[in-house]
N, C-alpha and C. Protein backbone atom coordinates (compact mmCIF):
# COMPACT_ATOMS: atom_id res chain seq x y z
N UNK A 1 -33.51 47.97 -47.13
CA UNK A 1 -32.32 48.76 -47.39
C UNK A 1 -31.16 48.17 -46.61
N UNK A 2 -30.19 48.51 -47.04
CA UNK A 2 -28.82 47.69 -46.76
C UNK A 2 -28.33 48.91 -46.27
N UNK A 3 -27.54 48.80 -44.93
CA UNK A 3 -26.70 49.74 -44.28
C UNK A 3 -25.61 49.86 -44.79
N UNK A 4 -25.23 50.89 -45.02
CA UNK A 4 -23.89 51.24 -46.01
C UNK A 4 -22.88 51.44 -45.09
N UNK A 5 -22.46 51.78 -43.92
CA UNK A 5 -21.38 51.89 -42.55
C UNK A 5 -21.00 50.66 -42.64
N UNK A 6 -19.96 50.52 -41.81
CA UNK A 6 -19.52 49.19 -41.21
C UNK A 6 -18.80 49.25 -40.07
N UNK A 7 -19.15 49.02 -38.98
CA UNK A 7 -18.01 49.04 -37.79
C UNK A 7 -17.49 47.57 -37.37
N UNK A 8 -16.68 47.85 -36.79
CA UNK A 8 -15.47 46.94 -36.47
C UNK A 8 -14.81 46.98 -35.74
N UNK A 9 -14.94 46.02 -34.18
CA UNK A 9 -14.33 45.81 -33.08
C UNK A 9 -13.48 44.59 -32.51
N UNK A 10 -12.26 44.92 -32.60
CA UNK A 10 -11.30 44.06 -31.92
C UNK A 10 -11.09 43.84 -30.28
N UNK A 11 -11.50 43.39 -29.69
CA UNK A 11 -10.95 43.09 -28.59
C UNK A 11 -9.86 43.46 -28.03
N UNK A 12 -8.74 42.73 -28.84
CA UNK A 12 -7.24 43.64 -28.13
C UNK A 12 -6.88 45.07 -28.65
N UNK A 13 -8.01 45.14 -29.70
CA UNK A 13 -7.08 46.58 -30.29
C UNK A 13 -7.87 47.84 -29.82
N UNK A 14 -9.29 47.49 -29.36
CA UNK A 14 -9.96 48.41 -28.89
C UNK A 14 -9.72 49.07 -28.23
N UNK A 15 -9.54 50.60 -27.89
CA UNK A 15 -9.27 51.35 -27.11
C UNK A 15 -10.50 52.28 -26.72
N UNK A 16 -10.29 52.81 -25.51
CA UNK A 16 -11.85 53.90 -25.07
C UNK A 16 -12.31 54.20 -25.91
N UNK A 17 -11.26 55.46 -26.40
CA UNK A 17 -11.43 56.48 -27.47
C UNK A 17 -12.57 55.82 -28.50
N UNK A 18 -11.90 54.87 -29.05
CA UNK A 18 -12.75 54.07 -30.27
C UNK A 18 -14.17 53.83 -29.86
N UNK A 19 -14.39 53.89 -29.08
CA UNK A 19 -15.65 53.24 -28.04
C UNK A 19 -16.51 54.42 -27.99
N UNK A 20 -16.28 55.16 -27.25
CA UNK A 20 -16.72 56.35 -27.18
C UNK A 20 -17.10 57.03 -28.18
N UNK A 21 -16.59 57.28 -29.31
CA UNK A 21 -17.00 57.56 -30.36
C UNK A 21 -18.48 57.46 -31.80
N UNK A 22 -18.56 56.10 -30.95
CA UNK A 22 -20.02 55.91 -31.80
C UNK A 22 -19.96 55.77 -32.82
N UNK A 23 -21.49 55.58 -33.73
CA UNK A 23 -21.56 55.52 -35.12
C UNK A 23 -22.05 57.20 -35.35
N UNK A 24 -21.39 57.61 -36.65
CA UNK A 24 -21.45 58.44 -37.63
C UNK A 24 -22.75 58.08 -38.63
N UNK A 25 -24.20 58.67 -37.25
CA UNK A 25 -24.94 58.58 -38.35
C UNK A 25 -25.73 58.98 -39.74
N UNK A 26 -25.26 59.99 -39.86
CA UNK A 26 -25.40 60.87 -41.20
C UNK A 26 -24.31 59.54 -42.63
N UNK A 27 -23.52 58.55 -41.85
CA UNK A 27 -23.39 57.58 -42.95
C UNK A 27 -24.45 56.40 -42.85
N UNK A 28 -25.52 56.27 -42.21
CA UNK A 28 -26.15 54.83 -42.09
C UNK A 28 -27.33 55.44 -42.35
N UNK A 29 -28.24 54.80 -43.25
CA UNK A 29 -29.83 55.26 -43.32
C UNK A 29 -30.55 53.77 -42.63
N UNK A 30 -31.57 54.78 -42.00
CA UNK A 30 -32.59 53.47 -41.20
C UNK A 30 -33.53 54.22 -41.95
N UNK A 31 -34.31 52.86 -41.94
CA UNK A 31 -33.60 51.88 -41.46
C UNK A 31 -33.15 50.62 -42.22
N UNK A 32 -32.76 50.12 -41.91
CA UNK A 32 -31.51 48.67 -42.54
C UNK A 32 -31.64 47.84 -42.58
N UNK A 33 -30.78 46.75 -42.82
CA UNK A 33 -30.35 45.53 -42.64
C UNK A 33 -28.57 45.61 -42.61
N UNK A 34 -28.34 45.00 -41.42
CA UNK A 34 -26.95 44.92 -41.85
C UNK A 34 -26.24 43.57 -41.17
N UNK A 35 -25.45 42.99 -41.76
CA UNK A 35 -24.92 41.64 -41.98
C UNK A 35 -23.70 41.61 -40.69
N UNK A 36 -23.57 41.42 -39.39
CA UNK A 36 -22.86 41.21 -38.34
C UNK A 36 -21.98 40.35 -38.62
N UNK A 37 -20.59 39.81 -38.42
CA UNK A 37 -19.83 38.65 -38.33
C UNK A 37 -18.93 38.80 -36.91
N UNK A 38 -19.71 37.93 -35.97
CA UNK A 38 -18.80 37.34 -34.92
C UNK A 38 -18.31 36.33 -34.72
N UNK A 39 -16.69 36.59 -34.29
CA UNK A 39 -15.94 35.69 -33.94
C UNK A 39 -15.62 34.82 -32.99
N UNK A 40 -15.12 33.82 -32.35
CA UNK A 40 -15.11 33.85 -30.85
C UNK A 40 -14.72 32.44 -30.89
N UNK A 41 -14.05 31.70 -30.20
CA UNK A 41 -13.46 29.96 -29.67
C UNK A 41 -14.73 29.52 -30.03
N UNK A 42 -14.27 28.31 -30.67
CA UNK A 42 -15.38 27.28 -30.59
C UNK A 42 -15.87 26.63 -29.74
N UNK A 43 -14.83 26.98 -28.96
CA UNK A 43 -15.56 25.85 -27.49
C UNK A 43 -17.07 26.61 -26.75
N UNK A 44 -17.10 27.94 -27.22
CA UNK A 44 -17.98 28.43 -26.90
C UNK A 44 -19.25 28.69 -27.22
N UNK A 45 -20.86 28.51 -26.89
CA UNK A 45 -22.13 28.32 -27.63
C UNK A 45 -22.32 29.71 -28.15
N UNK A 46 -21.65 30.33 -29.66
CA UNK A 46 -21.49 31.36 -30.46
C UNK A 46 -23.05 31.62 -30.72
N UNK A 47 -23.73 30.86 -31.37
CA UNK A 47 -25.13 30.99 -31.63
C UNK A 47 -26.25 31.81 -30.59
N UNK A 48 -25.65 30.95 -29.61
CA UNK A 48 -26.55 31.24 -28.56
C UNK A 48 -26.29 32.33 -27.94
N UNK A 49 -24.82 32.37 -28.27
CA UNK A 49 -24.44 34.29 -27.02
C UNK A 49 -25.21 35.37 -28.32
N UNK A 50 -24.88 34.98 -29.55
CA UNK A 50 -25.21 36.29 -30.33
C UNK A 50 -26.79 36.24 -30.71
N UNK A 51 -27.71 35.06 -30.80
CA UNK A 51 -28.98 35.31 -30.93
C UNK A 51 -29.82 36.41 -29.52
N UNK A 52 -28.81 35.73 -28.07
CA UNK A 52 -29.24 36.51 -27.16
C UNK A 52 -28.88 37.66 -27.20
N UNK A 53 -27.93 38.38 -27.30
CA UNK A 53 -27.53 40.03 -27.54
C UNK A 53 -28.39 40.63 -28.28
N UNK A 54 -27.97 40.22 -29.65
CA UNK A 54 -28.92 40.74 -30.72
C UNK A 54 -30.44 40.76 -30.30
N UNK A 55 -31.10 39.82 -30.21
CA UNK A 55 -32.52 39.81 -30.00
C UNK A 55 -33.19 40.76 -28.76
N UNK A 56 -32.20 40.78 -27.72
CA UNK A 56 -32.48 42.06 -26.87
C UNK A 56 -32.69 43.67 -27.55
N UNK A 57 -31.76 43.70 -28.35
CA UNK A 57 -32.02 44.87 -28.64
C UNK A 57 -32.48 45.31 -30.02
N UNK A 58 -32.40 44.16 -31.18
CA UNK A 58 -32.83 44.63 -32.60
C UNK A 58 -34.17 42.75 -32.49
N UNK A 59 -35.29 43.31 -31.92
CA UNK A 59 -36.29 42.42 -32.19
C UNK A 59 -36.81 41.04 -33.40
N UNK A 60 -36.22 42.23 -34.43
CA UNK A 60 -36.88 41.74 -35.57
C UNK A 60 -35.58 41.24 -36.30
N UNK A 61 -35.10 40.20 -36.38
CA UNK A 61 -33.63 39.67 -37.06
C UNK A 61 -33.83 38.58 -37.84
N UNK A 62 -33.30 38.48 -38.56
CA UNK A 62 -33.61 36.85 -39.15
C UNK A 62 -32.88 35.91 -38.89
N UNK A 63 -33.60 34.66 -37.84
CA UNK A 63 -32.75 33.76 -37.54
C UNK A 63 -32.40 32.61 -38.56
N UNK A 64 -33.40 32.62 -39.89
CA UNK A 64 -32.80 31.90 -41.44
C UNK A 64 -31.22 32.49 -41.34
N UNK A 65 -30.78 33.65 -41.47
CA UNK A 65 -29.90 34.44 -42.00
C UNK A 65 -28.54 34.20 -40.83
N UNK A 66 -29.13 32.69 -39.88
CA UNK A 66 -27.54 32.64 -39.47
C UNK A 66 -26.84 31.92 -39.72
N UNK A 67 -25.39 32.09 -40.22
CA UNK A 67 -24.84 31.12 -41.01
C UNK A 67 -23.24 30.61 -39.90
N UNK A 68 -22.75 29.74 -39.77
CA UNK A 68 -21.80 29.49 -38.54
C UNK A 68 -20.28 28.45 -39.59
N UNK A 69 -19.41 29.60 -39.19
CA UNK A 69 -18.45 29.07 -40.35
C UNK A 69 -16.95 28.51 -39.12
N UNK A 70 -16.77 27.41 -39.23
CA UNK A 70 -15.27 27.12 -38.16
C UNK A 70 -13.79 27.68 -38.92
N UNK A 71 -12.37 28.29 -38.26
CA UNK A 71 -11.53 28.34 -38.69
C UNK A 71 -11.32 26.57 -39.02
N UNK A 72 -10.19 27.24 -40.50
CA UNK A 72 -8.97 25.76 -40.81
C UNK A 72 -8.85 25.08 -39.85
N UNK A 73 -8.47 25.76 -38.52
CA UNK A 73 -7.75 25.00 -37.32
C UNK A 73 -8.67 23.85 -36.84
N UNK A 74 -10.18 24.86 -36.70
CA UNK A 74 -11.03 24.67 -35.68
C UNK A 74 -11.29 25.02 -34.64
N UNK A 75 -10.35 26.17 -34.18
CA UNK A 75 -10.26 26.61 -33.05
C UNK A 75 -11.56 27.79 -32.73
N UNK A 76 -11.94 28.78 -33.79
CA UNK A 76 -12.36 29.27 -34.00
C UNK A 76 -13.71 29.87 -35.18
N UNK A 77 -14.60 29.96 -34.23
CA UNK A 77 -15.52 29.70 -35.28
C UNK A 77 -16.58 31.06 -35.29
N UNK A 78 -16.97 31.42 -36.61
CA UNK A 78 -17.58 32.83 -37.15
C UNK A 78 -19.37 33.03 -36.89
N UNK A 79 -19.88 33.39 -36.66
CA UNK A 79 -21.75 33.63 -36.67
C UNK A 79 -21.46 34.72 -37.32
N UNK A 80 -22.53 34.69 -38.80
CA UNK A 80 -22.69 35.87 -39.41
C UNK A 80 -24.14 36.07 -39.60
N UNK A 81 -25.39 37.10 -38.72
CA UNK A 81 -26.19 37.69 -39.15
C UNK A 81 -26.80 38.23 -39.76
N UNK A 82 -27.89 38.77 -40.31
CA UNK A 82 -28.48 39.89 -40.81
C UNK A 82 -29.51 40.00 -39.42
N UNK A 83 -29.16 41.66 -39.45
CA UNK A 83 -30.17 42.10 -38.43
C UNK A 83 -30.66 43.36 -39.02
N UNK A 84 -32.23 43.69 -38.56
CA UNK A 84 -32.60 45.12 -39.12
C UNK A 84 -32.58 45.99 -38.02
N UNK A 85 -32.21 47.05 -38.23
CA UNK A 85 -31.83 48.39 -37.57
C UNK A 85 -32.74 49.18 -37.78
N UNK A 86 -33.34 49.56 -36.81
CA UNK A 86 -34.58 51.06 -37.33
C UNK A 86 -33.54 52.32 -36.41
N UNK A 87 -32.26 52.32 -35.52
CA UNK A 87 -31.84 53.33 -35.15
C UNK A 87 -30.61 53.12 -34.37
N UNK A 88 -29.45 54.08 -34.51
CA UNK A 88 -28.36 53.88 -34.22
C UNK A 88 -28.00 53.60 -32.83
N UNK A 89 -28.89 53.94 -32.06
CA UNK A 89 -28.74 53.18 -30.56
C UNK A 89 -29.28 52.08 -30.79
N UNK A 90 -29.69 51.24 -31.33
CA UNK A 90 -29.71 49.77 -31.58
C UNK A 90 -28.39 49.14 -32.15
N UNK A 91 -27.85 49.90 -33.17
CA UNK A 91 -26.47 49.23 -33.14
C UNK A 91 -25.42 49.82 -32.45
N UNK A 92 -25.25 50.72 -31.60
CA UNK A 92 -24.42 50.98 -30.36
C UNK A 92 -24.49 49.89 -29.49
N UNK A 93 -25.83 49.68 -28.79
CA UNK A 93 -26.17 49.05 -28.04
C UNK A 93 -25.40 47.34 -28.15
N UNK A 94 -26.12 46.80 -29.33
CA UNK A 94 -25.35 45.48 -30.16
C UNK A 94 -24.04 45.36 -29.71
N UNK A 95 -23.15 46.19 -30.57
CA UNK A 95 -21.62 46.30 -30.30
C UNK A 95 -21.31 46.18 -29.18
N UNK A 96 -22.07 47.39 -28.38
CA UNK A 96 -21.35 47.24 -27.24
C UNK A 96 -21.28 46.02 -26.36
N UNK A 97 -22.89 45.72 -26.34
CA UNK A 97 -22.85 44.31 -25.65
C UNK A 97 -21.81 43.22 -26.30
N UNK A 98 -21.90 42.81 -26.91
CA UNK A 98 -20.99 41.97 -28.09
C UNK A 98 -19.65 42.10 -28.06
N UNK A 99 -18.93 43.35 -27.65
CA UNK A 99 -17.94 43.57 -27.12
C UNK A 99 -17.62 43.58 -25.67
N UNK A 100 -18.26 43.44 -24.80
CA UNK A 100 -18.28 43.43 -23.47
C UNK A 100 -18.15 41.49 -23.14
N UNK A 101 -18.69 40.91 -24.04
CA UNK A 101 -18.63 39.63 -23.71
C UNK A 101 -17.37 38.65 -23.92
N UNK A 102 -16.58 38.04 -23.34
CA UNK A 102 -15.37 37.47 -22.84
C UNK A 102 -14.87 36.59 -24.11
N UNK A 103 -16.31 35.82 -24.43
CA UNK A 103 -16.40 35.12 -25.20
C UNK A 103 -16.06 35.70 -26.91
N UNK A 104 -16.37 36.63 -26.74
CA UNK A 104 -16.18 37.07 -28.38
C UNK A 104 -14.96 38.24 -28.87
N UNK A 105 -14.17 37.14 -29.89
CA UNK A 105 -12.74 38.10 -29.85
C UNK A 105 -12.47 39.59 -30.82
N UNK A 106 -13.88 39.25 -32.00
CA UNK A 106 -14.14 40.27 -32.60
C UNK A 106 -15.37 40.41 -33.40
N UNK A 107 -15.94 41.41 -33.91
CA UNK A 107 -17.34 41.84 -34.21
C UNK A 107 -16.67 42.38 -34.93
N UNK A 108 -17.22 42.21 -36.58
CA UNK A 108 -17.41 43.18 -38.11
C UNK A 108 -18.65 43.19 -38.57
């Protein structure tokens, strides 16, 4: 099953409030699969920060399912996942870590 929610964290635009708030889970059925896209400088090992986050807390992910896309520039480059979710503190958890890290400028 495919998670029907979608959250979405900016770095500069994030505020507490937003944070605090959580997922609305009466919109997400577990359990899932749902498709992550992080952003973050290329200069930075993207693969490796998000296989480690993720894999801490959603075990079972598919590492086939990572795909690594660079901006035009090059400056910036995308990791997009599929991870399965059996419960919404697994993707709290995700985000949050993922947002806590320096390296990454935004998570969809």
């Amino acid at each position: 099953m495919v998670c029907r929610q979608s959250l979405s964290y900016n770095r500069d635009l994030l505020s507490s409030k937003v944070m605090t708030m959580g997922i609305q889970e009466h919109l997400w059925e577990f359990p899932c699969v749902h498709k992550l896209k992080i952003m973050g400088l290329s200069t930075h090992p993207m693969v490796d920060i998000v296989t480690e986050i993720v894999g801490k807390h959603a075990h079972d992910f598919d590492r086939d399912s990572i795909s690594l896309r660079e901006s035009g520039s090059g400056k910036y480059v995308s990791v997009t996942i599929a991870v399965h979710f059996t419960q919404k503190e697994q993707v709290e958890a995700v985000f949050l870590e993922l947002h806590e890290r320096e390296e990454i400028a935004m998570t969809l």
